[in-house]
C-alpha atoms as a PDB file:
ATOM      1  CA  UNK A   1      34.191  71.162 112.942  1.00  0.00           C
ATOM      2  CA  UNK A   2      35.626  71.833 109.558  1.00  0.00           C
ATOM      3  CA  UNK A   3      39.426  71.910 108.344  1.00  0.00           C
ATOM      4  CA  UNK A   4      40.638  74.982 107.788  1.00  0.00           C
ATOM      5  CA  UNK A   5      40.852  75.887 103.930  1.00  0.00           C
ATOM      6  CA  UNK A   6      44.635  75.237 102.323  1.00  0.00           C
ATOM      7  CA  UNK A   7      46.020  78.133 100.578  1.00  0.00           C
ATOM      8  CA  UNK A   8      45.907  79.001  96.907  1.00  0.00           C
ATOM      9  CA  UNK A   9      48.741  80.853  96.973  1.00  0.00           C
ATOM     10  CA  UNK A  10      52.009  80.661  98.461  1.00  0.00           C
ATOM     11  CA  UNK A  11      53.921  83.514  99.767  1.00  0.00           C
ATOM     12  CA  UNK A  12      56.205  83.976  97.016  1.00  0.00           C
ATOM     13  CA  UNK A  13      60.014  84.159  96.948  1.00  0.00           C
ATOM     14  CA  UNK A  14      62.274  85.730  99.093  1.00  0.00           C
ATOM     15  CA  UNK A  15      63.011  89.329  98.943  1.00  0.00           C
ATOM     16  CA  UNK A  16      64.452  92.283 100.994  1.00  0.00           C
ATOM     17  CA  UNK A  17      62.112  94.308 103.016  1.00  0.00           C
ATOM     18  CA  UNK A  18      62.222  97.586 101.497  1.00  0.00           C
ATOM     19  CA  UNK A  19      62.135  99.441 104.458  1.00  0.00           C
ATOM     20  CA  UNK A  20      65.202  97.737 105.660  1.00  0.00           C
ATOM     21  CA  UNK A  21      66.559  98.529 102.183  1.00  0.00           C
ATOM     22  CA  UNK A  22      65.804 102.350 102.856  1.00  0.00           C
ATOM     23  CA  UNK A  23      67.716 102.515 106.131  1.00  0.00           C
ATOM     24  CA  UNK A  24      70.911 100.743 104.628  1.00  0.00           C
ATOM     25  CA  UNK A  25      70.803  98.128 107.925  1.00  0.00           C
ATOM     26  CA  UNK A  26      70.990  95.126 107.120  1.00  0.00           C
ATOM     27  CA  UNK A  27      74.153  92.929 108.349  1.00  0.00           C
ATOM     28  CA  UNK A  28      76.323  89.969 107.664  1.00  0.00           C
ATOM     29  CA  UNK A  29      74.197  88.600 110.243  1.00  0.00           C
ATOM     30  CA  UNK A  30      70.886  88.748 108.030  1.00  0.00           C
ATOM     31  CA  UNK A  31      72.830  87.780 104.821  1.00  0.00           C
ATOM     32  CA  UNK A  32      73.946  84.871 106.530  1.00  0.00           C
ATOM     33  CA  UNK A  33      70.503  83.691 108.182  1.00  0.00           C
ATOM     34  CA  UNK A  34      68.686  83.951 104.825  1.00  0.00           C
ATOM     35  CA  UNK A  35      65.956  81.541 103.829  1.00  0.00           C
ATOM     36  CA  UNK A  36      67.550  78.504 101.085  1.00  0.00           C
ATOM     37  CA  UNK A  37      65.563  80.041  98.732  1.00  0.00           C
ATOM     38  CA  UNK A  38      66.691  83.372  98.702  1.00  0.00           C
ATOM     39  CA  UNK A  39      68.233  84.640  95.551  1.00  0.00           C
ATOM     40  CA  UNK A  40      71.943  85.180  94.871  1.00  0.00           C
ATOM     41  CA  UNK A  41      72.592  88.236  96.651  1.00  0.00           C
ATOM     42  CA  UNK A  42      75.231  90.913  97.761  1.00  0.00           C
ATOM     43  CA  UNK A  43      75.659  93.251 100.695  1.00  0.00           C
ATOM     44  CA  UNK A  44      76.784  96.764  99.886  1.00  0.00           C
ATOM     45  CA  UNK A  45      76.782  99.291 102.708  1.00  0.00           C
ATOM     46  CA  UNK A  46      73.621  97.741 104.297  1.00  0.00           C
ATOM     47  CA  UNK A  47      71.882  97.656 101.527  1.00  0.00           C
ATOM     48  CA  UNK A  48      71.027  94.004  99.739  1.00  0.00           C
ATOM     49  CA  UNK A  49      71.339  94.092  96.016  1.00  0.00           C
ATOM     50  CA  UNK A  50      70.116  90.645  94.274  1.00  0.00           C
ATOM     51  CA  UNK A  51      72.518  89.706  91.264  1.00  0.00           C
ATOM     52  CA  UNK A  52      71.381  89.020  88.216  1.00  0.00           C
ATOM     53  CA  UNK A  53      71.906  85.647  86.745  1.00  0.00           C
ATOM     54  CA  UNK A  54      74.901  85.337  84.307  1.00  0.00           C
ATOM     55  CA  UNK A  55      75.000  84.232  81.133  1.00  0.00           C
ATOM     56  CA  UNK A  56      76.253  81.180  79.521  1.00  0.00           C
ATOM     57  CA  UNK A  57      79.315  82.950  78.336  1.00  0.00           C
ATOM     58  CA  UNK A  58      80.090  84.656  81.628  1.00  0.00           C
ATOM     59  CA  UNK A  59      80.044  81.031  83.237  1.00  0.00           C
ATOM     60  CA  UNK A  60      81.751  79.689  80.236  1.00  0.00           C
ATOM     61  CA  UNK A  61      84.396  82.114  81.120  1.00  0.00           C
ATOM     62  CA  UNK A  62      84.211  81.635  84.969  1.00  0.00           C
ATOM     63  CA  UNK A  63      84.638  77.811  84.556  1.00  0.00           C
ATOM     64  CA  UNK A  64      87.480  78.069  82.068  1.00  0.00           C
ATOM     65  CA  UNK A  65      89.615  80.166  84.204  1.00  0.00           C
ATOM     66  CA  UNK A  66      89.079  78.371  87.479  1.00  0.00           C
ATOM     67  CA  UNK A  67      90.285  75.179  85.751  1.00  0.00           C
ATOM     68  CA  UNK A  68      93.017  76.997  84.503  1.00  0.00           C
ATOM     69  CA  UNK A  69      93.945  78.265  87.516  1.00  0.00           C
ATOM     70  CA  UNK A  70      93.457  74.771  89.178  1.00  0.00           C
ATOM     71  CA  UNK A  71      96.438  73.172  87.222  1.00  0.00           C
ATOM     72  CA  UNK A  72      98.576  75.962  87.105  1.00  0.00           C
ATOM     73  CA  UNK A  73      98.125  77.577  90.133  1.00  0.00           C
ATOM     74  CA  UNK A  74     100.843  75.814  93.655  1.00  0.00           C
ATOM     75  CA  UNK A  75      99.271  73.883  96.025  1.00  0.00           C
ATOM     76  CA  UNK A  76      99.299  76.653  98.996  1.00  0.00           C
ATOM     77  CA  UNK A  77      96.521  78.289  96.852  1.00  0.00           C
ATOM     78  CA  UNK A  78      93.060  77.288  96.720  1.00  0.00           C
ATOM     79  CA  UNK A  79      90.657  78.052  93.328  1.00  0.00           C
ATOM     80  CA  UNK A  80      86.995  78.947  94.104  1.00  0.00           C
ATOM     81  CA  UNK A  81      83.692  80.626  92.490  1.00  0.00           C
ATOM     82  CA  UNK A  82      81.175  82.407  94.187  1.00  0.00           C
ATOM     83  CA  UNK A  83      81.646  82.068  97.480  1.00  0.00           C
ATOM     84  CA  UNK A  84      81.396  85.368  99.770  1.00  0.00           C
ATOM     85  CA  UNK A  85      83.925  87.912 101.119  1.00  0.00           C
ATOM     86  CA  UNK A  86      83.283  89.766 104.129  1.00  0.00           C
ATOM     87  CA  UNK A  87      84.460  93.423 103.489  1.00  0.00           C
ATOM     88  CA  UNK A  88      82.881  94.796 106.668  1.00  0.00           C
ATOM     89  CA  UNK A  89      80.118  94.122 109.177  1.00  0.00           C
ATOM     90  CA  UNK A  90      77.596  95.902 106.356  1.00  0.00           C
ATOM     91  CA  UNK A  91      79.031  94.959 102.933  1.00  0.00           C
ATOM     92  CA  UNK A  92      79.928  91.199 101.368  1.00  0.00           C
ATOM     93  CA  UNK A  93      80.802  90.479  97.655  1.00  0.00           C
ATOM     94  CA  UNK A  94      81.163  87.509  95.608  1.00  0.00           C
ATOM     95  CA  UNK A  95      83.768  87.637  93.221  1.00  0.00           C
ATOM     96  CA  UNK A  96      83.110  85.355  90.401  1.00  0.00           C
ATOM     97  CA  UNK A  97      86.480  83.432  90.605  1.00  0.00           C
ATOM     98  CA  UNK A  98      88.682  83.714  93.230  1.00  0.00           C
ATOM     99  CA  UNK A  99      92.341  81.985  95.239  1.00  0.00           C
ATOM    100  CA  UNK A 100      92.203  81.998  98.219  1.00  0.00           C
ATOM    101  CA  UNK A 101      95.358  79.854 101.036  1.00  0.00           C
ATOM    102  CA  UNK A 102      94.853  76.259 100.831  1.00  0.00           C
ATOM    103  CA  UNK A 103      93.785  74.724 104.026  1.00  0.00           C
ATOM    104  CA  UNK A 104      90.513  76.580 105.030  1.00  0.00           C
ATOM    105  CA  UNK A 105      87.821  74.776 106.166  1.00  0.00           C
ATOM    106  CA  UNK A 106      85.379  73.294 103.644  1.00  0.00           C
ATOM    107  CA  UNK A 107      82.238  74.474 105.037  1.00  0.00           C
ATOM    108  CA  UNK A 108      83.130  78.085 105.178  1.00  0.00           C
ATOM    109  CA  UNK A 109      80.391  80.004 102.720  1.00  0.00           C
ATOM    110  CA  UNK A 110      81.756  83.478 103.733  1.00  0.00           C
ATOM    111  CA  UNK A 111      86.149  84.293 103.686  1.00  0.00           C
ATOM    112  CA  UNK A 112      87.526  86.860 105.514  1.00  0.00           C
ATOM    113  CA  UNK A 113      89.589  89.529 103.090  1.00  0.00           C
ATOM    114  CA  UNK A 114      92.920  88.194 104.512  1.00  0.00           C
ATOM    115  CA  UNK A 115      91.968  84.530 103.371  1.00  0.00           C
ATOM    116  CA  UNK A 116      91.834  85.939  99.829  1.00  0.00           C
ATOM    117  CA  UNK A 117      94.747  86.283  97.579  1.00  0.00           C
ATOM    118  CA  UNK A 118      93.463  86.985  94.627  1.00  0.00           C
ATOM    119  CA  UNK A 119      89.885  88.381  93.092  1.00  0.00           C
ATOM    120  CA  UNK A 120      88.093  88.023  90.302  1.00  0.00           C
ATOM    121  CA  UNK A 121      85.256  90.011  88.139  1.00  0.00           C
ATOM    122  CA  UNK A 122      84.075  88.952  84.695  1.00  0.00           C
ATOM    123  CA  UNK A 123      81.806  91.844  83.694  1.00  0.00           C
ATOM    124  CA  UNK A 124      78.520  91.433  81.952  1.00  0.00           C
ATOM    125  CA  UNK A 125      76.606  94.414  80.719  1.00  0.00           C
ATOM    126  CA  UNK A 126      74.367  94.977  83.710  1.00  0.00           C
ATOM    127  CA  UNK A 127      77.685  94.899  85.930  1.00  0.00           C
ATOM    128  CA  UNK A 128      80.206  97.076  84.053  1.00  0.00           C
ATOM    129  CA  UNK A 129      80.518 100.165  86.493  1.00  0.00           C
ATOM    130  CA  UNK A 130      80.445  97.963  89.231  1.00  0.00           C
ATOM    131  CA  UNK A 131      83.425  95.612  88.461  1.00  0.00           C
ATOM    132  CA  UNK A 132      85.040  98.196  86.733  1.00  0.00           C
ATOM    133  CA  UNK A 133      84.771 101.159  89.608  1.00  0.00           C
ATOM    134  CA  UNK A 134      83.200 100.014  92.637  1.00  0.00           C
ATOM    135  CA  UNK A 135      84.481  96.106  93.308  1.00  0.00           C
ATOM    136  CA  UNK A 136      87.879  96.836  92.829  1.00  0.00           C
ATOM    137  CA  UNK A 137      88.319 100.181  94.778  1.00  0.00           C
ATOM    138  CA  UNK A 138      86.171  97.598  97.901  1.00  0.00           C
ATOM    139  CA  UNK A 139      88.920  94.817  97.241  1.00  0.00           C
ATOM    140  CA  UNK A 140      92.260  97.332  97.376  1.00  0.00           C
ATOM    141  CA  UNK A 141      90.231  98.613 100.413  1.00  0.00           C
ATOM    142  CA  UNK A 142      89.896  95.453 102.000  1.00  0.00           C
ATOM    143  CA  UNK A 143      93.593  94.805 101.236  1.00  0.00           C
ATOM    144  CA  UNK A 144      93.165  91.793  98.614  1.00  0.00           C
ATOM    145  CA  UNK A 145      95.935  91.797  97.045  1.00  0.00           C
ATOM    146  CA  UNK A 146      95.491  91.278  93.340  1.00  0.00           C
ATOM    147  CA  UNK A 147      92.171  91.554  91.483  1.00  0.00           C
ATOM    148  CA  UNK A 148      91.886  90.569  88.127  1.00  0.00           C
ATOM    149  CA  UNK A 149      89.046  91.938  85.586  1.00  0.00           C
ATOM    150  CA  UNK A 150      87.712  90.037  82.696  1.00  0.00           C
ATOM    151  CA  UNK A 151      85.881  91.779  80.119  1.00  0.00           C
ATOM    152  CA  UNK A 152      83.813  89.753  77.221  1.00  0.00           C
ATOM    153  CA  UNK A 153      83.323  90.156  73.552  1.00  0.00           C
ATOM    154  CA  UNK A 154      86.130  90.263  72.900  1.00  0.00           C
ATOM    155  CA  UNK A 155      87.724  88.598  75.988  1.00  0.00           C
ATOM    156  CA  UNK A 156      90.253  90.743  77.287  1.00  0.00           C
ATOM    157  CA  UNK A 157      92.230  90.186  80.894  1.00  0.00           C
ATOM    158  CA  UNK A 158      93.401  93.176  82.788  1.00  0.00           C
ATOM    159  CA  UNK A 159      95.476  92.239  85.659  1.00  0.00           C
ATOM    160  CA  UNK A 160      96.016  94.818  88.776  1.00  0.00           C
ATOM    161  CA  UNK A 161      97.817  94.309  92.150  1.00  0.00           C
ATOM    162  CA  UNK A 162      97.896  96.649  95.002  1.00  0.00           C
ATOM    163  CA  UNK A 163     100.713  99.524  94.877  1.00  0.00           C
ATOM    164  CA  UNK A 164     101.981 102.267  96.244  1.00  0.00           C
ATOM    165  CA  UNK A 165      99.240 104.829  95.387  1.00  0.00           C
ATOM    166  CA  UNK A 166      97.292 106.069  98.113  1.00  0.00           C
ATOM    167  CA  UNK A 167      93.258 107.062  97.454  1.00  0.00           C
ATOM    168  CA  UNK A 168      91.391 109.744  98.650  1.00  0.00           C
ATOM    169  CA  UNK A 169      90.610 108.159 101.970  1.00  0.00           C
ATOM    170  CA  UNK A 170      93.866 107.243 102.608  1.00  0.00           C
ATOM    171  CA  UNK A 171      93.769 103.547 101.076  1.00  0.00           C
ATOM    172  CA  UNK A 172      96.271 101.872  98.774  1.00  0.00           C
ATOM    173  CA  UNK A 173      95.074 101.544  95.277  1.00  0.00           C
ATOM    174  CA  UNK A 174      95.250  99.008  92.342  1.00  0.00           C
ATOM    175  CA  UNK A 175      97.951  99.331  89.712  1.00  0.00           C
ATOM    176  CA  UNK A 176      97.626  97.595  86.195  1.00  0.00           C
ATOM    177  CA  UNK A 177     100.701  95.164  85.934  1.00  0.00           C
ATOM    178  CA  UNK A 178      99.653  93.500  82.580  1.00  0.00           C
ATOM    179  CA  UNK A 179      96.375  93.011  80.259  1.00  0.00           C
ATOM    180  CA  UNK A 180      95.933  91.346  76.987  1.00  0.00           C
ATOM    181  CA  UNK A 181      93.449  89.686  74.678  1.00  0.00           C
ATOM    182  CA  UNK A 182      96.344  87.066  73.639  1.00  0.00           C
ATOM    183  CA  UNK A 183      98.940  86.442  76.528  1.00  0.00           C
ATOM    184  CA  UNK A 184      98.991  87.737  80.165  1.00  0.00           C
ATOM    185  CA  UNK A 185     102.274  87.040  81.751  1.00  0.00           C
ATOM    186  CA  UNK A 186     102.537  87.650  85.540  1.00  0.00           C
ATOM    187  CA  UNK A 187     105.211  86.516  88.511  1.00  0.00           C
ATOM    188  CA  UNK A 188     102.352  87.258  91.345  1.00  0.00           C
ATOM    189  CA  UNK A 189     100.804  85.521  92.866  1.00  0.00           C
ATOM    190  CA  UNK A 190     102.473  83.013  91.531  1.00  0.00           C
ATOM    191  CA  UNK A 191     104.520  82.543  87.854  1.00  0.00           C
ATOM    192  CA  UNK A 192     101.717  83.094  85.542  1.00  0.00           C
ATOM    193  CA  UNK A 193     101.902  82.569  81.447  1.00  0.00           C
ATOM    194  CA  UNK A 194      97.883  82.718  80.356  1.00  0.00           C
ATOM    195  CA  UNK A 195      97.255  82.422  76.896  1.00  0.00           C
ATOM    196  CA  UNK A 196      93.392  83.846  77.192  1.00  0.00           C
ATOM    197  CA  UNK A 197      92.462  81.334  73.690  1.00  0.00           C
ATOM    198  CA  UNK A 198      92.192  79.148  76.608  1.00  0.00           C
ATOM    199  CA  UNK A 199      89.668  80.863  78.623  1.00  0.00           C
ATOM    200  CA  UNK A 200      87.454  81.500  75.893  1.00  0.00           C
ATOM    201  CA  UNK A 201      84.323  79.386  75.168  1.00  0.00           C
END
């Protein structure tokens, strides 16, 4: 009897199954039963869209503000990167940096939109219509209440919080409260003076 013959090749990486892709149906359910070696991916209206890998700036950027925000920011908020937002049963983002109320559990890998205070987006060139359209009209939807977008080279912060301006499908909207490439001064969500020199690599 002989041994069966090993494989030469393996089956590859993970990837979406582009029929599934086609019909927009895929759930929070199969984002959140994907293989470890899946890539870094997003769910947007069923659909799963792989994001690419950031550069060493964007993460330069990314790190820098989350320690700011660490030592500024009061102890009933809670500083985190990456970690998923449930918009609805068929769409899940990742803001890059993000507070979020102290206190959640530690092992949570997916927050609900009312455990998020505040959003973040630094764009890179491949992302530009999305976290300067898309993202933030998904977050005021959602109800987050402040999202915050950080554009690169040069670095530039534009601050937004949700107002009284109701969108097309009947949602409140983002209003700019402050941007600047030197000083963004805010009192929500919580007394903020950020010189950006210090979120610059």
């Amino acid at each position: 009897m002989s041994a069966e013959p090993i494989p030469t090749t393996s089956p590859g990486p993970w990837c979406p199954d582009p029929m599934r892709q086609q019909r927009a149906d895929y759930t929070l359910e199969d984002l959140l039963a994907l293989p470890d070696d899946a890539p870094r991916v997003e769910l947007v209206d069923g659909v799963v869209q792989v994001t690419p890998s950031p550069t060493l700036g964007h993460q330069d950027i990314s790190l820098l503000l989350s320690l700011w925000l660490r030592s500024h920011a009061p102890a009933h908020l809670h500083v985190a990167q990456a970690v998923g937002v449930v918009l609805s049963h068929n769409t899940s983002r990742q803001p890059d940096v993000l507070l979020c109320h102290a206190g959640l559990p530690a092992d949570r890998s997916r927050l609900r939109p009312s455990d998020v205070v505040l959003a973040v987006e630094i764009v890179s060139p491949g992302t530009r219509r999305v976290d300067r359209f898309a993202k933030p009209g998904e977050y005021a939807a959602a109800g987050i209440p402040f999202y915050w977008r950080v554009e690169q080279d040069p670095v530039h912060l534009y601050a937004y919080q949700l107002g009284d301006r109701i969108g097309p499908g009947g949602e409140r909207q983002y209003e700019l409260v402050d941007d600047g490439a030197d000083l963004v001064v805010l009192v929500e969500p919580f007394d903020i003076k950020l010189p950006i020199a210090e979120i610059i690599p």
